[in-house]
C-alpha atoms as a PDB file:
ATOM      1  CA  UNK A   1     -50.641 335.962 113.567  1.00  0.00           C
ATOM      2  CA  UNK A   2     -48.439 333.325 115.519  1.00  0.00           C
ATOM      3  CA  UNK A   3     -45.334 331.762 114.330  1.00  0.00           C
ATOM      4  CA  UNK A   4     -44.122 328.905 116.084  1.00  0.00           C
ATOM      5  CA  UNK A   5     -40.663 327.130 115.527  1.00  0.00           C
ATOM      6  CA  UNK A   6     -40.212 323.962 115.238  1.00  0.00           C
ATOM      7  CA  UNK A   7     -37.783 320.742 114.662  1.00  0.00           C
ATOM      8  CA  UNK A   8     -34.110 321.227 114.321  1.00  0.00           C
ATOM      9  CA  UNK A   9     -34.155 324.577 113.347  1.00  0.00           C
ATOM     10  CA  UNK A  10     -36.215 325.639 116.403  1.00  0.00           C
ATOM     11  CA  UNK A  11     -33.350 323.680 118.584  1.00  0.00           C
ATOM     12  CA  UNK A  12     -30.938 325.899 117.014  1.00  0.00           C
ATOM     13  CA  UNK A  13     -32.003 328.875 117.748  1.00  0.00           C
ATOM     14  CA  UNK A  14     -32.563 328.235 121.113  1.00  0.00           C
ATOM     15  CA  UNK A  15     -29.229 326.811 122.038  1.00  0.00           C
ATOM     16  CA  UNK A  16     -27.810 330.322 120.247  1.00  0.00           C
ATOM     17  CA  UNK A  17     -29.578 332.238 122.237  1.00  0.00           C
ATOM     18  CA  UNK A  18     -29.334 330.845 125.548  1.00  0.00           C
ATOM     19  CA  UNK A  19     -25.549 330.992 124.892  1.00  0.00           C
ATOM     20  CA  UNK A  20     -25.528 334.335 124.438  1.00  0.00           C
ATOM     21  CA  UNK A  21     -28.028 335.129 127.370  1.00  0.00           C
ATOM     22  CA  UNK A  22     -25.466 332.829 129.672  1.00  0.00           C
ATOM     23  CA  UNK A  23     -21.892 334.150 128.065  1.00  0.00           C
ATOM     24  CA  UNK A  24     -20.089 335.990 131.043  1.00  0.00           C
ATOM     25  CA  UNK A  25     -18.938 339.174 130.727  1.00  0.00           C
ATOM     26  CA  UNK A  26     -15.901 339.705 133.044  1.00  0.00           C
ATOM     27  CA  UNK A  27     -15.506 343.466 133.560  1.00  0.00           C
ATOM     28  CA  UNK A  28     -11.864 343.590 133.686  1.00  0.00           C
ATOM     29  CA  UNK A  29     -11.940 342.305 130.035  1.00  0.00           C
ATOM     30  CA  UNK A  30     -15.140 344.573 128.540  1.00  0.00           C
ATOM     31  CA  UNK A  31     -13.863 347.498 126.233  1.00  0.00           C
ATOM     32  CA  UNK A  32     -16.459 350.284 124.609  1.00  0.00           C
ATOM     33  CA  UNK A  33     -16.794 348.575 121.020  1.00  0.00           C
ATOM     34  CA  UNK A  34     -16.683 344.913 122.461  1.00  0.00           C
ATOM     35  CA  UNK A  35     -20.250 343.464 122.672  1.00  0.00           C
ATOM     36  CA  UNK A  36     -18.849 340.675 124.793  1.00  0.00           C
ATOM     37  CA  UNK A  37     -15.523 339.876 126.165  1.00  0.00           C
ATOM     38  CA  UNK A  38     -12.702 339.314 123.734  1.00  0.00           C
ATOM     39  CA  UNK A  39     -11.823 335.299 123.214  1.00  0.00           C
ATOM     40  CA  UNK A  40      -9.286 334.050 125.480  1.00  0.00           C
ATOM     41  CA  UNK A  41      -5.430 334.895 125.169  1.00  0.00           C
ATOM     42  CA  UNK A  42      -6.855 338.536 123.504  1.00  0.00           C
ATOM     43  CA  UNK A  43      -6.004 341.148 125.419  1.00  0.00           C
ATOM     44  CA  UNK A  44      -7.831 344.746 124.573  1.00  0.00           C
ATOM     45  CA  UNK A  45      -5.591 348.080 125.577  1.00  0.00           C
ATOM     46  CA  UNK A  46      -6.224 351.621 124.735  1.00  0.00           C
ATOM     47  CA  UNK A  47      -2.388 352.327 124.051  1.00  0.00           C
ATOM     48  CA  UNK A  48      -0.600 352.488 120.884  1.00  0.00           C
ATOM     49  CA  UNK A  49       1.669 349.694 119.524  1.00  0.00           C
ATOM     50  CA  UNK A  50       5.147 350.299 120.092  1.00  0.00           C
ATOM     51  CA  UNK A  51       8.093 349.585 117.999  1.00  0.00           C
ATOM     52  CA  UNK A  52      10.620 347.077 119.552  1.00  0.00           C
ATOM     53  CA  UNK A  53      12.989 349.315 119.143  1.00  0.00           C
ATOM     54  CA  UNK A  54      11.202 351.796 121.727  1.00  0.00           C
ATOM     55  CA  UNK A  55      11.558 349.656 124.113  1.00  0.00           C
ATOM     56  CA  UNK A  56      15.480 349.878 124.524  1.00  0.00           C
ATOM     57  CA  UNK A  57      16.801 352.433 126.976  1.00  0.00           C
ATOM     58  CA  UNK A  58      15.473 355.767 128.355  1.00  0.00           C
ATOM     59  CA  UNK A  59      12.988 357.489 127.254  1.00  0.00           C
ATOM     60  CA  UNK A  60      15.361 360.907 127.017  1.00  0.00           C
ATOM     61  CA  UNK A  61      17.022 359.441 124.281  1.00  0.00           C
ATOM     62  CA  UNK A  62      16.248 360.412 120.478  1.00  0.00           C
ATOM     63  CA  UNK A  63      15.171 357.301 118.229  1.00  0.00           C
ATOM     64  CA  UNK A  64      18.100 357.910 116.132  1.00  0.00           C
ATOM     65  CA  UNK A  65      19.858 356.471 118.966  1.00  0.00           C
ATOM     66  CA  UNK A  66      18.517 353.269 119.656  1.00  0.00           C
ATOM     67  CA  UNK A  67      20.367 350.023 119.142  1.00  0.00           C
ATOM     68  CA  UNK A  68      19.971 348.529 116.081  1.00  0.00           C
ATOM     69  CA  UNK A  69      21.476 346.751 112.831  1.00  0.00           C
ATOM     70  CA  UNK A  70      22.262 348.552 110.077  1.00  0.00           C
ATOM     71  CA  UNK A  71      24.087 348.049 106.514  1.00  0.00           C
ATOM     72  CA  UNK A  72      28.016 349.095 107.271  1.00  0.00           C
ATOM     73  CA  UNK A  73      30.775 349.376 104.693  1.00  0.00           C
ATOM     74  CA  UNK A  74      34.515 349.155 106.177  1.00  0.00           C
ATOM     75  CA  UNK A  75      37.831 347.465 105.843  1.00  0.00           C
ATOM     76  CA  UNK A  76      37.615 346.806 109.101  1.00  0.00           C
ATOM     77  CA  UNK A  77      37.610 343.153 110.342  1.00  0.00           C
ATOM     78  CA  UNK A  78      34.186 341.442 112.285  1.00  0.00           C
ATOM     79  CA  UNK A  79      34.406 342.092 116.147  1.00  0.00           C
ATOM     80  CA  UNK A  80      36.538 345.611 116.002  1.00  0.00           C
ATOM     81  CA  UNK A  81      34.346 348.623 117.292  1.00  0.00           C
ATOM     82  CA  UNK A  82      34.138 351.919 115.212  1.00  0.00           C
ATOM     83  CA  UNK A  83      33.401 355.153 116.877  1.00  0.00           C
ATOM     84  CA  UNK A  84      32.468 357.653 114.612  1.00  0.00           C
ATOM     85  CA  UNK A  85      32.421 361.121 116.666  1.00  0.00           C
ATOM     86  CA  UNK A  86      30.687 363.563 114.691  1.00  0.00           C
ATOM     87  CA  UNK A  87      27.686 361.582 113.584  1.00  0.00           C
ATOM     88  CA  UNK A  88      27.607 360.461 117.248  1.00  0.00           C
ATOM     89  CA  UNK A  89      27.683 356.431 116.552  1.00  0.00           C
ATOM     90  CA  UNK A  90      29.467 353.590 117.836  1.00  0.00           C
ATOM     91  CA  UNK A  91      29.896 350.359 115.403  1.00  0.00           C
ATOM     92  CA  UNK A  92      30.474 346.880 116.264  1.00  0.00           C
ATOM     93  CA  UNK A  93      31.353 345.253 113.450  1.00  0.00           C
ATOM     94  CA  UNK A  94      29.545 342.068 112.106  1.00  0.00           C
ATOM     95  CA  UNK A  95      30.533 341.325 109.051  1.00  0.00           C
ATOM     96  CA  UNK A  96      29.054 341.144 105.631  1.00  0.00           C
ATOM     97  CA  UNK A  97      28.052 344.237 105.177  1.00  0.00           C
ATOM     98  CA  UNK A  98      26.293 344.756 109.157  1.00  0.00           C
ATOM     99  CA  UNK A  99      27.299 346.616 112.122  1.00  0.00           C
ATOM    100  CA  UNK A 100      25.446 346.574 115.492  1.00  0.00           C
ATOM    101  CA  UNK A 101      24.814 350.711 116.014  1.00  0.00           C
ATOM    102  CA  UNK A 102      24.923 352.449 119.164  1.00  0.00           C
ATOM    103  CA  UNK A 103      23.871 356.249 120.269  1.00  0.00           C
ATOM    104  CA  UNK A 104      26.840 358.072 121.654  1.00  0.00           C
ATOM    105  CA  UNK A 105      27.843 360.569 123.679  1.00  0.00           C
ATOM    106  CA  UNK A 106      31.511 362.299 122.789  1.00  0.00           C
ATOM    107  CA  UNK A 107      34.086 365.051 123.634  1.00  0.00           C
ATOM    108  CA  UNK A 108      32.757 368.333 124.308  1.00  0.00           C
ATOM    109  CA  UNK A 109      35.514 371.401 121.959  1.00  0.00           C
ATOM    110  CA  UNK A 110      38.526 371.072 122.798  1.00  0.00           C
ATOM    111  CA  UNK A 111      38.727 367.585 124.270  1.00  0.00           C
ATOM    112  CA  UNK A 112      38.453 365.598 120.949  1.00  0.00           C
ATOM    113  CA  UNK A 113      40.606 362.797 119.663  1.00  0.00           C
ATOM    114  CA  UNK A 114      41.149 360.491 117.043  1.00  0.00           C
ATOM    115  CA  UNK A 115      43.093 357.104 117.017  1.00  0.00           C
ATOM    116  CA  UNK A 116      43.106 353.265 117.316  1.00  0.00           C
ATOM    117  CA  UNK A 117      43.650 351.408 120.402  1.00  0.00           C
ATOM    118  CA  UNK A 118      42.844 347.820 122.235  1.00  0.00           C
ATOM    119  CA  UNK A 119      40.332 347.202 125.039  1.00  0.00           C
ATOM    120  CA  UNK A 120      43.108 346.680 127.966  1.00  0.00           C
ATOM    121  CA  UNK A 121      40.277 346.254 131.147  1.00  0.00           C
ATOM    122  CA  UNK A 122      36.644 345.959 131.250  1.00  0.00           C
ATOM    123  CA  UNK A 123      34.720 346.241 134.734  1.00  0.00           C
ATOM    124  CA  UNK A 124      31.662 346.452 135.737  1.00  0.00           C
ATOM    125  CA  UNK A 125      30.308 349.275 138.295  1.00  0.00           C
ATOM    126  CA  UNK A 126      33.334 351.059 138.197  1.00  0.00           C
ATOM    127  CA  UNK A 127      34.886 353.271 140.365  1.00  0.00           C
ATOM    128  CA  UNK A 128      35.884 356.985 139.523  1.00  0.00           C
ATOM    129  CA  UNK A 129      38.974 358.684 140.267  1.00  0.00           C
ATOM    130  CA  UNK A 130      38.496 361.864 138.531  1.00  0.00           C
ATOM    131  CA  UNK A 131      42.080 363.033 137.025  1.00  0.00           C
ATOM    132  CA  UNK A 132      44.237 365.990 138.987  1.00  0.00           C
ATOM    133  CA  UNK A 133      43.815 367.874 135.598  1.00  0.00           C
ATOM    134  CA  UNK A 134      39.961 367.354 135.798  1.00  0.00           C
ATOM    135  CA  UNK A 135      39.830 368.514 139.561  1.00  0.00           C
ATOM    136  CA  UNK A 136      41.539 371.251 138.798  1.00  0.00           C
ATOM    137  CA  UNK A 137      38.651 372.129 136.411  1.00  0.00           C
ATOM    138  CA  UNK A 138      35.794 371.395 138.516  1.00  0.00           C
ATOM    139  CA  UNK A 139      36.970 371.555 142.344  1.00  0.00           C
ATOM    140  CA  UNK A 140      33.727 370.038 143.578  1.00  0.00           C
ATOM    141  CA  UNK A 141      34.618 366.614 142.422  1.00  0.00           C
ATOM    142  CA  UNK A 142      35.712 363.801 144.459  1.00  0.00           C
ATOM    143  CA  UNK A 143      38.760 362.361 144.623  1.00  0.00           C
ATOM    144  CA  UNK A 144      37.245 359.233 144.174  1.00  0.00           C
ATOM    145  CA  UNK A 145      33.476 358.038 143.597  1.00  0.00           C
ATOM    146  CA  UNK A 146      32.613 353.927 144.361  1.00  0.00           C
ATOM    147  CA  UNK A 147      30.775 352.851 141.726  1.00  0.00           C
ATOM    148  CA  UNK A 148      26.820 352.761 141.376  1.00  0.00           C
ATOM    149  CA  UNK A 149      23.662 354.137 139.914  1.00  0.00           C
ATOM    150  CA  UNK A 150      25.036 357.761 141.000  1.00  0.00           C
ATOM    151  CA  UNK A 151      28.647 357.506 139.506  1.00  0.00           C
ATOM    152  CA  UNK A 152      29.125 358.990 136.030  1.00  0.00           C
ATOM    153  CA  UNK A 153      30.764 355.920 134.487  1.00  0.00           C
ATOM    154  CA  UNK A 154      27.566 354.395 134.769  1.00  0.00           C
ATOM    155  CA  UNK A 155      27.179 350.116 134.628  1.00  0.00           C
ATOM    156  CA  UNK A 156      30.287 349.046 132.703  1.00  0.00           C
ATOM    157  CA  UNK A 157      33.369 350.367 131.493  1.00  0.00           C
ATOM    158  CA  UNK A 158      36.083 349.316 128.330  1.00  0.00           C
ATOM    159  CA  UNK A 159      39.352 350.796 129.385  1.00  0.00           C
ATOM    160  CA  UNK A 160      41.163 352.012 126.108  1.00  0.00           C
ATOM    161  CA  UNK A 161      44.976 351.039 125.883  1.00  0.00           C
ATOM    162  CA  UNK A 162      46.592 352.627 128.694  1.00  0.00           C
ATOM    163  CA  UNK A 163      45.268 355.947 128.307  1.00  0.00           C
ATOM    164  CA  UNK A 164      42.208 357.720 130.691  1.00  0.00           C
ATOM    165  CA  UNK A 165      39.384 357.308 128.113  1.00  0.00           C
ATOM    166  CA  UNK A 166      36.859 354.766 128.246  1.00  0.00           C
ATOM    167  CA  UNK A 167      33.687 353.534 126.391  1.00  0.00           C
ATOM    168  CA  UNK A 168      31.712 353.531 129.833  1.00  0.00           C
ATOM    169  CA  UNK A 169      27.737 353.949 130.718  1.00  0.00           C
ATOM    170  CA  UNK A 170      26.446 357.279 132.320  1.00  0.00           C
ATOM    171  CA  UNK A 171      23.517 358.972 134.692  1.00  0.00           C
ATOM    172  CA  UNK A 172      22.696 361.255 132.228  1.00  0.00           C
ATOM    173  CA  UNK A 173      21.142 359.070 129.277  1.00  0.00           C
ATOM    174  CA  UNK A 174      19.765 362.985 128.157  1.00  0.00           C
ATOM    175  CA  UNK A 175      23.518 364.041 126.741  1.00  0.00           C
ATOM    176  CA  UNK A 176      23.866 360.835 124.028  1.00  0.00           C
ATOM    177  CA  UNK A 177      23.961 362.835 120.774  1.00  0.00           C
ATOM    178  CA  UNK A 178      25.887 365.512 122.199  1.00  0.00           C
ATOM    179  CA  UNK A 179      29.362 366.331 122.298  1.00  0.00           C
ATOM    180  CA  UNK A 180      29.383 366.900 126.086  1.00  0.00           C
ATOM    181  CA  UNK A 181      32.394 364.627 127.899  1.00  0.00           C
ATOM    182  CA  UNK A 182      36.240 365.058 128.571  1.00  0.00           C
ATOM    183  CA  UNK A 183      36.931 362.583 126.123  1.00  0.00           C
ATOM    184  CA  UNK A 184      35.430 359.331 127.078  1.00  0.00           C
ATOM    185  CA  UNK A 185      32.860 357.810 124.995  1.00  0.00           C
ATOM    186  CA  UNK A 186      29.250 357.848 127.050  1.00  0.00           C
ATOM    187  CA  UNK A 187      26.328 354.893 126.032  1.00  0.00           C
ATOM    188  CA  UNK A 188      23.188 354.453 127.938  1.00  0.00           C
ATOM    189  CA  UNK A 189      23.708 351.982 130.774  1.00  0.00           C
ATOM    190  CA  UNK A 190      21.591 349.523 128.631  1.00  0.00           C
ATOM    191  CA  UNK A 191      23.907 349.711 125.512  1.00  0.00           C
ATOM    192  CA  UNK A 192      27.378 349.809 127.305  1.00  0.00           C
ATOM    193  CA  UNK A 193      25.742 346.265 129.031  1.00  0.00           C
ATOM    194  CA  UNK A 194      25.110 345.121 125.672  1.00  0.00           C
ATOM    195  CA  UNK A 195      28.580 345.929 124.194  1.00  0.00           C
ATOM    196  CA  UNK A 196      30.238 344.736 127.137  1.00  0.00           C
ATOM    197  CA  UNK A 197      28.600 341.386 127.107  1.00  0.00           C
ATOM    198  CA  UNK A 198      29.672 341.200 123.371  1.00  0.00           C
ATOM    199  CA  UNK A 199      33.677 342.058 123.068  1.00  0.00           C
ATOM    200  CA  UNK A 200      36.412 340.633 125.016  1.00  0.00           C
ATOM    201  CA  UNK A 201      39.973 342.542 126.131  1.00  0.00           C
ATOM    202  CA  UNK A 202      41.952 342.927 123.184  1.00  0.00           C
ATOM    203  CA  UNK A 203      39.417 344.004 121.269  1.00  0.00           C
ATOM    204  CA  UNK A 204      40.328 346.611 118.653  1.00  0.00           C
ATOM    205  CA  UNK A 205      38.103 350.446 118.725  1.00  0.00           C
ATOM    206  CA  UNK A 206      38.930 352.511 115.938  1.00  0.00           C
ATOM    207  CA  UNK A 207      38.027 356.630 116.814  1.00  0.00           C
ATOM    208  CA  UNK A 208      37.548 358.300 113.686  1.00  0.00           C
END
């Protein structure tokens, strides 16, 4: 037995299928589990979504550590940075309840400190000039190191009051978390750029 189409139906079906006979298939495009290449503007990976957040500095560095907003109760006032040592954080302040979190690195035993002073310098590739004391310590150092990808301070540096610690970068994103420095106060090259772009000299850090 023979059925024949016919009229606007038979039309229909036609056009439908010649579409799909004719529909290009660009190979750069196909995926196992498309038919046919996704619609325009759709874009078919293998990987995993990422969280924004992931996408903010080195990969050595724990999640805890990423930048971020979180809910912050202080006295103190909106633009003053808090450094809490032993959980590892650094605080700018927002205001209204918010503080913009950073991952930090901190003084190994026996170097740590606690105090309030004012952001009296900021620059950006610093130089080193390792202290006599330090030296002393580690007699392989330089006396003085240009700054660069290679120097310890890292990208930027906040000079605090008109003593040798800074909040500066570093080449070893690996040691935020740990208590590993002479006293200075280490962030990933991408979060002391951030901070640096967001407080002026004068500002006030807190080390608790």
């Amino acid at each position: 037995m023979t059925f024949r189409l016919s009229g606007p139906f038979a039309t229909a079906v036609l056009a439908i299928s010649t579409l799909l006979i004719a529909a290009p298939v660009q190979a750069d495009s196909f995926r196992p589990g498309w038919r046919f290449a996704p619609p325009p503007g759709i874009i078919v990976t293998s990987s995993k979504p990422r969280h924004a957040l992931a996408l903010q500095g080195n990969a050595h560095v724990s999640p805890i550590y990423l930048r971020q907003v979180v809910p912050y109760s202080t006295g103190e006032a909106r633009g003053t940075i808090v450094v809490d040592s032993s959980a590892h954080f650094l605080y700018l302040v927002l205001g209204d309840g918010k503080a913009l979190r950073y991952g930090i690195g901190v003084a190994r035993s026996g170097f740590e400190w606690r105090g309030t002073h004012r952001v009296t310098r900021k620059a950006e590739w610093p130089g080193w000039t390792p202290p006599a004391e330090m030296r002393q310590r580690q007699p392989g150092l330089p006396a003085h190191m240009e700054g660069g990808p290679n120097n310890p301070l890292g990208a930027r540096a906040l000079y605090l009051g008109s003593t040798l610690y800074r909040i500066h970068g570093t080449n070893e994103p690996w040691s935020i978390g740990q208590n590993v420095s002479s006293g200075c106060i280490r962030m990933t090259n991408e979060d002391v750029i951030d901070l640096y772009g967001r407080v002026p000299v004068n500002t006030r850090v807190v080390v608790i």
